[in-house]
PDB file of N, CA and C in Angstrom:
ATOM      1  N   UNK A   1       0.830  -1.191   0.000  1.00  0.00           N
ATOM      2  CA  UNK A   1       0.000   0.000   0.000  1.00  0.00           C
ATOM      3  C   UNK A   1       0.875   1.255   0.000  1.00  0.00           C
ATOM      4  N   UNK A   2       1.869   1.485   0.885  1.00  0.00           N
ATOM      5  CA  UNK A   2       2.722   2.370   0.734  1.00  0.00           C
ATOM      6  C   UNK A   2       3.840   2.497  -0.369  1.00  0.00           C
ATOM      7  N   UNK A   3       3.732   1.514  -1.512  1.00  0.00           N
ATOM      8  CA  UNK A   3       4.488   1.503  -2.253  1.00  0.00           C
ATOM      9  C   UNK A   3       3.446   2.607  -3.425  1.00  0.00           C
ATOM     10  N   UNK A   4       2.286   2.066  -3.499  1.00  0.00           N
ATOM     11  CA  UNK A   4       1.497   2.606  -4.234  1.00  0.00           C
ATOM     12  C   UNK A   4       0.834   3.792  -3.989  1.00  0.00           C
ATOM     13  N   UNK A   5       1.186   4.171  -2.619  1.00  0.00           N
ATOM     14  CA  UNK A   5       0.950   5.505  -2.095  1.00  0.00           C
ATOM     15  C   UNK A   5       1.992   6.761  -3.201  1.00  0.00           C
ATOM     16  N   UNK A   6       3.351   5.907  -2.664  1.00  0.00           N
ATOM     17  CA  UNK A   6       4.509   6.641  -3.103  1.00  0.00           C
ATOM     18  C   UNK A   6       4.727   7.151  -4.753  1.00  0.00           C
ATOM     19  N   UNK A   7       4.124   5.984  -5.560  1.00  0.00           N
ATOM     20  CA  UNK A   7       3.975   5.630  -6.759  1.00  0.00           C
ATOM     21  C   UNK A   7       2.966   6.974  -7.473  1.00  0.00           C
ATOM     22  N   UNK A   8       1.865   6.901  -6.986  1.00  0.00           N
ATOM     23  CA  UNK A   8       0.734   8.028  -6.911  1.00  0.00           C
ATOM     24  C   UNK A   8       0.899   9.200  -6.582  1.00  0.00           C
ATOM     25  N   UNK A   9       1.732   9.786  -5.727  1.00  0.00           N
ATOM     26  CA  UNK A   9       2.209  10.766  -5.648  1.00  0.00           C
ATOM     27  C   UNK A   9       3.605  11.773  -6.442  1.00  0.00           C
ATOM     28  N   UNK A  10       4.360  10.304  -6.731  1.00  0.00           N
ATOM     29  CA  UNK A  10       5.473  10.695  -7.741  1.00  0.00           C
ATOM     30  C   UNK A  10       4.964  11.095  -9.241  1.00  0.00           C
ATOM     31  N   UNK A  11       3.354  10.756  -9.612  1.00  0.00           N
ATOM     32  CA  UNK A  11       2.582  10.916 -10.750  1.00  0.00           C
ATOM     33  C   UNK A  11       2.591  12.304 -10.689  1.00  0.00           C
ATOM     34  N   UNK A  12       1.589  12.348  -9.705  1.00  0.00           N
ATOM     35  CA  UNK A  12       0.752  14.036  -9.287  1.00  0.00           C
ATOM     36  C   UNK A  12       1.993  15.059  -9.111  1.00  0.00           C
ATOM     37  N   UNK A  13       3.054  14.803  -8.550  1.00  0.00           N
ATOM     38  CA  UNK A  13       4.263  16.022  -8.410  1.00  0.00           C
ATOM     39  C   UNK A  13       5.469  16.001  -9.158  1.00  0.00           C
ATOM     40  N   UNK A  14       4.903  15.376 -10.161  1.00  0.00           N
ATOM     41  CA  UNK A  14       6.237  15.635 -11.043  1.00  0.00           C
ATOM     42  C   UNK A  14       5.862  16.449 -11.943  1.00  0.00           C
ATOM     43  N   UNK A  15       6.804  17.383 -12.535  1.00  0.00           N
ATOM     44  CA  UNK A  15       7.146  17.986 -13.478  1.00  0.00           C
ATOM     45  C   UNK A  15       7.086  18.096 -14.825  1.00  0.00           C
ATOM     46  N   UNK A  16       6.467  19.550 -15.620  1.00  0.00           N
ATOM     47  CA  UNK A  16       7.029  19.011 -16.935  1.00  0.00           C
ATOM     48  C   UNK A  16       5.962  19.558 -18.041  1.00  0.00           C
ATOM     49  N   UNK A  17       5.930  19.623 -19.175  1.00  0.00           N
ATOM     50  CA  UNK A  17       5.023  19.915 -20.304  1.00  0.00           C
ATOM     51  C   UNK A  17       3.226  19.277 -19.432  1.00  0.00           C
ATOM     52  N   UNK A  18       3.748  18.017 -19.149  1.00  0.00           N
ATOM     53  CA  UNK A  18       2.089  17.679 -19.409  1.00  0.00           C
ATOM     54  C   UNK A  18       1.593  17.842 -17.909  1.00  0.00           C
ATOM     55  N   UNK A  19       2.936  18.167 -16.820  1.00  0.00           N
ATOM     56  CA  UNK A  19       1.796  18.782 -15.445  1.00  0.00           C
ATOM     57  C   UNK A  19       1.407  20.022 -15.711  1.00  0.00           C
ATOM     58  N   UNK A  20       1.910  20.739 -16.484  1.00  0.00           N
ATOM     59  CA  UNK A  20       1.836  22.744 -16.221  1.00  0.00           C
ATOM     60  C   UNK A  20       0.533  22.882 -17.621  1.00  0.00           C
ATOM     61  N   UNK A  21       0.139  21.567 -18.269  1.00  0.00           N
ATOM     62  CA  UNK A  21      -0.701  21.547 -19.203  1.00  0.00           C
ATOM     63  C   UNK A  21      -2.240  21.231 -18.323  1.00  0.00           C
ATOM     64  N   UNK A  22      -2.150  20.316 -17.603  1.00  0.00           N
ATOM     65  CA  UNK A  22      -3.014  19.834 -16.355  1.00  0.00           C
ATOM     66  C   UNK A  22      -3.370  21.104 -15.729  1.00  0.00           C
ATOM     67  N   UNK A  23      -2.626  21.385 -15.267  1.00  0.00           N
ATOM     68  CA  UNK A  23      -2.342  22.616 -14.053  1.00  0.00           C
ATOM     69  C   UNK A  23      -3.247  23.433 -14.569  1.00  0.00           C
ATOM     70  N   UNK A  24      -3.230  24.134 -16.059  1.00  0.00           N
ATOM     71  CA  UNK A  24      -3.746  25.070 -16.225  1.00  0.00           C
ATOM     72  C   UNK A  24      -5.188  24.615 -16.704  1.00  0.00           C
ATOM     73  N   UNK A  25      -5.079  23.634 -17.177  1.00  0.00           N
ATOM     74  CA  UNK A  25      -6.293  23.148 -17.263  1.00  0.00           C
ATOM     75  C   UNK A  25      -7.637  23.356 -16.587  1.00  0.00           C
ATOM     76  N   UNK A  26      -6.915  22.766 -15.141  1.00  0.00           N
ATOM     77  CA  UNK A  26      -7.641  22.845 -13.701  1.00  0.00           C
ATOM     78  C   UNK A  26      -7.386  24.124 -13.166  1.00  0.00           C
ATOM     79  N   UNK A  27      -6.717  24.917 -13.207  1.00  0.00           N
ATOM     80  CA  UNK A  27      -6.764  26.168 -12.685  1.00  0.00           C
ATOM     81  C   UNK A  27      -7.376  27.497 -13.226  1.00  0.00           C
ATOM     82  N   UNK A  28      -7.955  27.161 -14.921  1.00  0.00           N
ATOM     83  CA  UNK A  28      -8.251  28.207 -15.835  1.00  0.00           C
ATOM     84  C   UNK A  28      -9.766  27.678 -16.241  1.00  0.00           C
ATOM     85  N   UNK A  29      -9.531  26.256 -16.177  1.00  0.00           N
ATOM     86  CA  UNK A  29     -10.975  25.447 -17.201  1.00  0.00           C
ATOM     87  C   UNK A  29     -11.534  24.317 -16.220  1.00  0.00           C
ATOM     88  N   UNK A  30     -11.724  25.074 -15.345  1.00  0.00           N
ATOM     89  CA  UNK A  30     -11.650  24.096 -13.834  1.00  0.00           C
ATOM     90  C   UNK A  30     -13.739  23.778 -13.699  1.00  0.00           C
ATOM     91  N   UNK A  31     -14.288  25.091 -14.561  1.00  0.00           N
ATOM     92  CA  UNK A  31     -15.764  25.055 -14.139  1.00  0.00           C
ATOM     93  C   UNK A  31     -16.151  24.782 -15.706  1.00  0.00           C
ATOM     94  N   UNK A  32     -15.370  25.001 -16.985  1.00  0.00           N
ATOM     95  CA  UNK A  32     -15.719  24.564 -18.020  1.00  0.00           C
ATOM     96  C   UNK A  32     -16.126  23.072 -18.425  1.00  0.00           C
ATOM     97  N   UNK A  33     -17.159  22.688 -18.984  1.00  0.00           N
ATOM     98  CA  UNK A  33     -17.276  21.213 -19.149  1.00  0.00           C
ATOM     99  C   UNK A  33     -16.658  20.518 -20.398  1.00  0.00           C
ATOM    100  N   UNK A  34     -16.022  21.455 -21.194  1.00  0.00           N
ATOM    101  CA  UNK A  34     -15.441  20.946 -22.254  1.00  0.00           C
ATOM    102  C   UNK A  34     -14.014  20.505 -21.412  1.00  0.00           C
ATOM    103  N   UNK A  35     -13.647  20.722 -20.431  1.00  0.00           N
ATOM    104  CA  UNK A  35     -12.070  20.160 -20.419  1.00  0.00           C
ATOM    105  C   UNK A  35     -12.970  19.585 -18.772  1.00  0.00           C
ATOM    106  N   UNK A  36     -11.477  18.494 -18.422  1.00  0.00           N
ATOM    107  CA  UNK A  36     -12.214  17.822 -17.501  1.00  0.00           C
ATOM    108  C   UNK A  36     -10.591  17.584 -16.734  1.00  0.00           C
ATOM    109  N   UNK A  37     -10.254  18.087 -15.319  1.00  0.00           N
ATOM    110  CA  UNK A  37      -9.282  18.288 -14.321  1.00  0.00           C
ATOM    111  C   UNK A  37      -8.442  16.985 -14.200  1.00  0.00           C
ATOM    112  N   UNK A  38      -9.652  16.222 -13.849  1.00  0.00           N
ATOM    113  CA  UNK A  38      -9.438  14.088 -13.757  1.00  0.00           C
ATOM    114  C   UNK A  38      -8.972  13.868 -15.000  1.00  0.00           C
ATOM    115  N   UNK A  39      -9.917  13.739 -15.962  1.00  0.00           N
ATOM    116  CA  UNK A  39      -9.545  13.236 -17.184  1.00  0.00           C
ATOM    117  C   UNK A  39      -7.791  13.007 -17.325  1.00  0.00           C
ATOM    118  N   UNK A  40      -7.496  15.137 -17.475  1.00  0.00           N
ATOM    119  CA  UNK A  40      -6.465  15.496 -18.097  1.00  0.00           C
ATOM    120  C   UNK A  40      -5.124  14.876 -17.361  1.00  0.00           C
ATOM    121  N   UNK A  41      -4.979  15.176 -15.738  1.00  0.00           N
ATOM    122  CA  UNK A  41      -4.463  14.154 -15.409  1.00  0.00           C
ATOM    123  C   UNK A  41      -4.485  12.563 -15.569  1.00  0.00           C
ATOM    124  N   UNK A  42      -5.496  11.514 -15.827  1.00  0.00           N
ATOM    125  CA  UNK A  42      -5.112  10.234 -16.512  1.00  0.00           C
ATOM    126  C   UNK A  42      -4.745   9.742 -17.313  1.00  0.00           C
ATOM    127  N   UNK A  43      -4.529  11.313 -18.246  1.00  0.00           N
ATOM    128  CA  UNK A  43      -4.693  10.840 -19.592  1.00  0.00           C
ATOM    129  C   UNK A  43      -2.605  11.414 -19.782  1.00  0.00           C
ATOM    130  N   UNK A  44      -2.570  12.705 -18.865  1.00  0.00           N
ATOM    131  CA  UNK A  44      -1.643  13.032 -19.185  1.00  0.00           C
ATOM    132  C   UNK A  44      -0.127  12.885 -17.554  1.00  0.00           C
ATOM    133  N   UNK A  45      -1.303  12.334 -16.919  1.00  0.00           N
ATOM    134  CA  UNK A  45      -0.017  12.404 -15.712  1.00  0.00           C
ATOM    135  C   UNK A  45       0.831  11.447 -15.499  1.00  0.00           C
ATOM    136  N   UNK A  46       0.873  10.252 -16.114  1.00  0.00           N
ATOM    137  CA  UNK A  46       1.966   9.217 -16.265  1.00  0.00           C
ATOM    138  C   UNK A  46       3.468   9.863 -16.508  1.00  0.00           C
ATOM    139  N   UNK A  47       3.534  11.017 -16.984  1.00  0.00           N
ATOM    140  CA  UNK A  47       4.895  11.097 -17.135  1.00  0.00           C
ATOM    141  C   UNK A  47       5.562  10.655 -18.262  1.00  0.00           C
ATOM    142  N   UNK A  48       4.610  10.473 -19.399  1.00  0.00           N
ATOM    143  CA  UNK A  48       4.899   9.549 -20.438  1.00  0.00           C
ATOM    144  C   UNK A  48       5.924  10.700 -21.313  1.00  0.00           C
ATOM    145  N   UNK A  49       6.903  10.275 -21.335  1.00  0.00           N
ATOM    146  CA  UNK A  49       7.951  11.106 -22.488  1.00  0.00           C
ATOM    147  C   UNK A  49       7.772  11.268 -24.093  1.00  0.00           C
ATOM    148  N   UNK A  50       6.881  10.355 -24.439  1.00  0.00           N
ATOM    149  CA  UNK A  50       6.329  10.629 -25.867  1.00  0.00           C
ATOM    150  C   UNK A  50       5.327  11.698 -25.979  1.00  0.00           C
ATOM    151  N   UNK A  51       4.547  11.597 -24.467  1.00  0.00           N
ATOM    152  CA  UNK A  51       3.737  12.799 -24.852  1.00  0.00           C
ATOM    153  C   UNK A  51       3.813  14.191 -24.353  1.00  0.00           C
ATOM    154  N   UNK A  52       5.366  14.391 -24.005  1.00  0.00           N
ATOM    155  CA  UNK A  52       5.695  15.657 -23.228  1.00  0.00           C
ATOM    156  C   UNK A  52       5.454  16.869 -24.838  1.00  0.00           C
ATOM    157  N   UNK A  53       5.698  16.446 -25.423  1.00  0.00           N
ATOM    158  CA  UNK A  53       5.577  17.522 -26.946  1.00  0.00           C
ATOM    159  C   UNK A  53       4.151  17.757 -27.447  1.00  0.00           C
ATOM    160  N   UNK A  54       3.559  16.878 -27.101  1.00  0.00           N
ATOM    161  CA  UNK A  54       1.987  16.936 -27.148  1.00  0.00           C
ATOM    162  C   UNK A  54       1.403  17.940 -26.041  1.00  0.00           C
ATOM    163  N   UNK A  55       1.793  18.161 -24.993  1.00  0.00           N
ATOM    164  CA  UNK A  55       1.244  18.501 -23.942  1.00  0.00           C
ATOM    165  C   UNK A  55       1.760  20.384 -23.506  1.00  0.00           C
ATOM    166  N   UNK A  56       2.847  20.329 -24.247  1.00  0.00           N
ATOM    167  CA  UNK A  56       3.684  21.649 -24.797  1.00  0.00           C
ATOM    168  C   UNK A  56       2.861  22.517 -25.674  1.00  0.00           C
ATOM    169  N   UNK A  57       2.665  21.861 -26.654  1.00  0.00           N
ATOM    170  CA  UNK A  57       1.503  21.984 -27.537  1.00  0.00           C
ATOM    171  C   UNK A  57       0.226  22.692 -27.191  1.00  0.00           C
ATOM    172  N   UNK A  58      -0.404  21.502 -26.373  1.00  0.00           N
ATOM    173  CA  UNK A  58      -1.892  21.508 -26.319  1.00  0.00           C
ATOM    174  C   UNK A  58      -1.833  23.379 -24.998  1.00  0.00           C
ATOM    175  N   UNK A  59      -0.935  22.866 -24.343  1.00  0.00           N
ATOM    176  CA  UNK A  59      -0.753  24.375 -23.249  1.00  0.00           C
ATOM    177  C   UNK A  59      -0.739  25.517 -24.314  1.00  0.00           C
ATOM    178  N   UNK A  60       0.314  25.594 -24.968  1.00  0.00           N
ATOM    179  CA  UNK A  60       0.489  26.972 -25.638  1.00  0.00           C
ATOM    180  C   UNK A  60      -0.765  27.185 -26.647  1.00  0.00           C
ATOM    181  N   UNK A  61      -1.550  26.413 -27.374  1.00  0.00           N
ATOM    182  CA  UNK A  61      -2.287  26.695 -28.087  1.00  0.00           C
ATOM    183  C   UNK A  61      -3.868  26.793 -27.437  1.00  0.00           C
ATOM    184  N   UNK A  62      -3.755  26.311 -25.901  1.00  0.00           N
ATOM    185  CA  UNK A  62      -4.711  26.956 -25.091  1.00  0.00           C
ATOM    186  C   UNK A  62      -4.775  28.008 -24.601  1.00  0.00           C
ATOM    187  N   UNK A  63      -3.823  28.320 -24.241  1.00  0.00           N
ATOM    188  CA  UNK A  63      -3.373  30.203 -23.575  1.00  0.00           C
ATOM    189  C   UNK A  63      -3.574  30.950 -24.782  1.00  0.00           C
ATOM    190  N   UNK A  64      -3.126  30.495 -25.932  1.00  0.00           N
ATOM    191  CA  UNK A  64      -3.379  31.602 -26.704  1.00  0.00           C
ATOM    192  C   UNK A  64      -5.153  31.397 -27.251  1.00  0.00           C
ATOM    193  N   UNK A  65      -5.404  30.730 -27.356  1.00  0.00           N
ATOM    194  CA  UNK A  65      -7.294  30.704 -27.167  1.00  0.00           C
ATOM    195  C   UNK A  65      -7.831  31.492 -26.533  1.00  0.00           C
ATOM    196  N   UNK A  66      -7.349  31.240 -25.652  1.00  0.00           N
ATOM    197  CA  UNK A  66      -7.893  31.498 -24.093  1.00  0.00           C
ATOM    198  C   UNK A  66      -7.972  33.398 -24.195  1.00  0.00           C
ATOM    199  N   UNK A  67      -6.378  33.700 -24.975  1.00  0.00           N
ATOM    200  CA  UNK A  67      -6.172  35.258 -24.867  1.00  0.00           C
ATOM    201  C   UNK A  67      -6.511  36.035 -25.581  1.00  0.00           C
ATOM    202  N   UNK A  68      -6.983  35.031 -27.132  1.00  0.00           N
ATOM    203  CA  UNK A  68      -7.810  35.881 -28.447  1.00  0.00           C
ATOM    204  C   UNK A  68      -9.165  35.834 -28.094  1.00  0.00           C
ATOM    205  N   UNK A  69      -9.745  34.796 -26.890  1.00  0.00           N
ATOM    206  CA  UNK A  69     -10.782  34.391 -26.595  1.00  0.00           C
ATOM    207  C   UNK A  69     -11.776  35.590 -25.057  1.00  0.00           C
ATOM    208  N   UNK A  70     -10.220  36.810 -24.611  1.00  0.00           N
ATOM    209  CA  UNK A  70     -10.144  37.440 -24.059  1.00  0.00           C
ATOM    210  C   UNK A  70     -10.247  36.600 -22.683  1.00  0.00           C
ATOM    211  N   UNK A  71     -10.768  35.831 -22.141  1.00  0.00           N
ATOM    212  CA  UNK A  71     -10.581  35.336 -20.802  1.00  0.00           C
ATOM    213  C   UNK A  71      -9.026  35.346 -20.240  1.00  0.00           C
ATOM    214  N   UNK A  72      -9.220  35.731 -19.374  1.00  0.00           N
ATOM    215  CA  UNK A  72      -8.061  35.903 -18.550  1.00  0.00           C
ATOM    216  C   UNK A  72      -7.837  34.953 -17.276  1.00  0.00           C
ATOM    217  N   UNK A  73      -6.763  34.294 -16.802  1.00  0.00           N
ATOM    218  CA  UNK A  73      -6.459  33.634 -15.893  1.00  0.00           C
ATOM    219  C   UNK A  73      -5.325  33.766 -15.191  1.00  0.00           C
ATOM    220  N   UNK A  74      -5.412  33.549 -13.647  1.00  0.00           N
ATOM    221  CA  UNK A  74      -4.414  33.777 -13.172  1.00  0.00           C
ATOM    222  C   UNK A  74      -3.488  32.607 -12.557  1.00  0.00           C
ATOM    223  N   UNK A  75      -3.258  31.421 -13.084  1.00  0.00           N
ATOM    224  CA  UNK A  75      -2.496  30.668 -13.144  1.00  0.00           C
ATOM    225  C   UNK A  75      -0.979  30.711 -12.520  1.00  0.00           C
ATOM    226  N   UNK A  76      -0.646  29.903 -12.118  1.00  0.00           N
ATOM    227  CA  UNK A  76       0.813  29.530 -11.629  1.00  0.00           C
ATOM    228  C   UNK A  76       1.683  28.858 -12.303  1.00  0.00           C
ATOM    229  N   UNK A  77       1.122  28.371 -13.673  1.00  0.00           N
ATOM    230  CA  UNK A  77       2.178  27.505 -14.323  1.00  0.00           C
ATOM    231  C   UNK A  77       3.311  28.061 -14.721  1.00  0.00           C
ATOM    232  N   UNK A  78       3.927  27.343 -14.728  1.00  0.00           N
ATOM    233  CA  UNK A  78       5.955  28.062 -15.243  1.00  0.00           C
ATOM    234  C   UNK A  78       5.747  27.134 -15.991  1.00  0.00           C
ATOM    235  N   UNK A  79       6.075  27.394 -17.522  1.00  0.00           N
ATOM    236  CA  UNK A  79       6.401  26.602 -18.797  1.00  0.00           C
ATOM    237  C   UNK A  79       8.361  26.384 -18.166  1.00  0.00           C
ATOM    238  N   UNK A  80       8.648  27.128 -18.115  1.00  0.00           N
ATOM    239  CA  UNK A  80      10.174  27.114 -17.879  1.00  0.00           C
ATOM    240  C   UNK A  80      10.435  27.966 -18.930  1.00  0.00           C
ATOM    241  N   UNK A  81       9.908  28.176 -19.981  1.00  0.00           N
ATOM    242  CA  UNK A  81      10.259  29.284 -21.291  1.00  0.00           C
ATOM    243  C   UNK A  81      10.462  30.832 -21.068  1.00  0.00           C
TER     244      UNK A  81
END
């Protein structure tokens, strides 16, 4: 149980294209029903290295939606860029 505690948590706090893609997800599109907080983490919180470029992606071409779309958010994500 504590292995899988540890396991589950190393998911949720790690780093990277597809947490700060999550992040904003849930922190910007958190009451929207088109994006979904859970989902985006299962789909994207493995840590999977094939889909760190996907998830780079899907962030930057949401913020900029988001900013032609005029909504504004006040988010914490650091791209690192």
């Amino acid at each position: 149980m504590t292995l899988l505690l540890l396991a589950l948590s190393g998911c949720l706090t790690s780093s990277g294209p597809c947490t700060a893609y999550c992040d904003y997800v849930c922190d910007c599109h958190g009451d929207d029903p088109e994006y979904s907080c859970q989902d985006c983490y299962t789909v994207y919180g493995g840590g999977d290295a094939e889909l760190q470029d996907e998830c780079e992606t899907a962030l930057a071409d949401l913020r900029q939606a988001d900013q032609a779309a005029g909504l504004t958010c006040d988010d914490t994500t650091d791209t690192g860029a």
